[in-house]
Protein backbone atom coordinates (compact mmCIF):
# COMPACT_ATOMS: atom_id res chain seq x y z
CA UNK A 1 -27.58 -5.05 -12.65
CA UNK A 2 -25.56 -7.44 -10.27
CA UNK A 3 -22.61 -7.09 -12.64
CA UNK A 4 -22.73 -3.20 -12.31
CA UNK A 5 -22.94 -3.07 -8.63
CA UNK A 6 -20.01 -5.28 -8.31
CA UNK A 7 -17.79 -3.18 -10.67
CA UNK A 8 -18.58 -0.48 -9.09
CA UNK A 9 -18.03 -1.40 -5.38
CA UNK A 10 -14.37 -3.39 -6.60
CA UNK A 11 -14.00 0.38 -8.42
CA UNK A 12 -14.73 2.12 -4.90
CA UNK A 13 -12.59 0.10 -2.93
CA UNK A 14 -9.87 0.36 -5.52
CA UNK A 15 -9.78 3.98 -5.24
CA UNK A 16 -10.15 3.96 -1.67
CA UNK A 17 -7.07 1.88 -1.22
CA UNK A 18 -4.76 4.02 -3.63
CA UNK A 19 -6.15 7.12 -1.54
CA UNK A 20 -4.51 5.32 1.56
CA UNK A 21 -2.14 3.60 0.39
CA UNK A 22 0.40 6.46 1.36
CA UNK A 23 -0.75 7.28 4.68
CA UNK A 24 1.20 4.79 6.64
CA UNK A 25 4.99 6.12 8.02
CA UNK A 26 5.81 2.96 9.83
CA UNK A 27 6.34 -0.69 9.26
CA UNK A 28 2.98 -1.85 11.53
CA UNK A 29 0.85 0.77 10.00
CA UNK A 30 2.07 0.33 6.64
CA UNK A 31 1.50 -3.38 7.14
CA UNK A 32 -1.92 -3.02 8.25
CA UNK A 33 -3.30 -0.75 6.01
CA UNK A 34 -2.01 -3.37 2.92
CA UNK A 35 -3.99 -5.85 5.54
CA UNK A 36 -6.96 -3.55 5.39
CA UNK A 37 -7.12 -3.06 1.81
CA UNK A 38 -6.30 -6.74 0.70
CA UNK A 39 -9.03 -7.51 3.26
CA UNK A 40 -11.58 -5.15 1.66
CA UNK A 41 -10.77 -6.10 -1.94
CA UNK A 42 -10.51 -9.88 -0.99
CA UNK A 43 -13.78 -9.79 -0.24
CA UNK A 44 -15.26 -7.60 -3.18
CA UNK A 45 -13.90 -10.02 -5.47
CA UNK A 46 -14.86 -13.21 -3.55
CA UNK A 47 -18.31 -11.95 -3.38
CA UNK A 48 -18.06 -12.33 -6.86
CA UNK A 49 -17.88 -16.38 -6.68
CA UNK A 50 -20.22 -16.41 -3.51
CA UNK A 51 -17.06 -16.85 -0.83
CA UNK A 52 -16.42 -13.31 0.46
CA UNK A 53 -14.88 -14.71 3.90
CA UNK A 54 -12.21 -16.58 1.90
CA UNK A 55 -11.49 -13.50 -0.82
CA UNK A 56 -11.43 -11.44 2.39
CA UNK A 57 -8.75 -13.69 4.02
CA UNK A 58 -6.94 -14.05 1.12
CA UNK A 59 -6.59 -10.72 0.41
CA UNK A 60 -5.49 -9.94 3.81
CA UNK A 61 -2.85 -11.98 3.67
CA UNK A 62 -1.58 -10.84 0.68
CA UNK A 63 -2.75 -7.17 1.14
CA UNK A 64 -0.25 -7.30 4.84
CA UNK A 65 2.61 -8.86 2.49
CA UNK A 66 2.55 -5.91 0.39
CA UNK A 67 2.38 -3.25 2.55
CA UNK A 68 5.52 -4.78 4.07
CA UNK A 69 7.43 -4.64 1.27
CA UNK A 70 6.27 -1.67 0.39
CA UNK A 71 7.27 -0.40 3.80
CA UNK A 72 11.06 -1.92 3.12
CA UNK A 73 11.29 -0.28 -0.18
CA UNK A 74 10.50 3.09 1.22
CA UNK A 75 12.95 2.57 3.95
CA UNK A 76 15.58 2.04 1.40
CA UNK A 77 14.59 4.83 -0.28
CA UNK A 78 15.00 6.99 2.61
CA UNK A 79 18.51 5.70 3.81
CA UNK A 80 19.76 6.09 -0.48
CA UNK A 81 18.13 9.73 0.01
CA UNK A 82 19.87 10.40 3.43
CA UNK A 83 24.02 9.17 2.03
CA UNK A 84 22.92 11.60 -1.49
CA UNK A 85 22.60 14.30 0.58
CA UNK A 86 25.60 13.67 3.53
CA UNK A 87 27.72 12.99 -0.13
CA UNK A 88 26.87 16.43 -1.37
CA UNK A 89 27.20 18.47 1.99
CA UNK A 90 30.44 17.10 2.66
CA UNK A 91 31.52 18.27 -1.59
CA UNK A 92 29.43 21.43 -1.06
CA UNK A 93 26.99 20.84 -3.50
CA UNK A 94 24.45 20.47 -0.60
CA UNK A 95 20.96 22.51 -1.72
CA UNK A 96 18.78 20.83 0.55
CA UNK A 97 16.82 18.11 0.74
CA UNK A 98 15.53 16.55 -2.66
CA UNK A 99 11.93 16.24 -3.43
């Protein structure tokens, strides 16, 4: 029963965190939601081998890590997305902005 309680609240948590996971639109909240969620699954999983403060730690510091470079991929995706579409409105080819 232990077992099933477990996989189900690591299953919560993990759905909970891809839910939010997109929220963020800057590099602090972006940062500390991957804190948040590290946090939270840090500790599900640490429960597991009786240390949740540790596993919660852990996972903070790994969750905040993350959501950084998450944060500095999307960044780079934005400023790629911005030259693609100065490029095509200075060649008229310009149809507005992807996505």
């Amino acid at each position: 029963m232990k077992a099933f309680s477990t996989l189900t609240l690591f299953t919560a948590i993990t759905l909970l965190g891809l839910s939010l996971s997109g929220c963020g639109t800057t590099t602090g909240s972006r940062t500390a939601g991957g804190a948040a969620l590290g946090a939270a699954t840090g500790a599900a999983v640490g429960s597991m081998s009786g240390n949740a403060g540790k596993g919660a730690a852990i996972g903070a510091g790994i969750g905040g890590v993350g959501g950084y470079m998450y944060d500095q991929d999307q960044k780079r995706a934005e400023q790629r997305d911005r030259r693609r579409d100065r490029r095509q409105y200075r060649n008229n080819t310009y149809y507005g902005p992807a996505g």
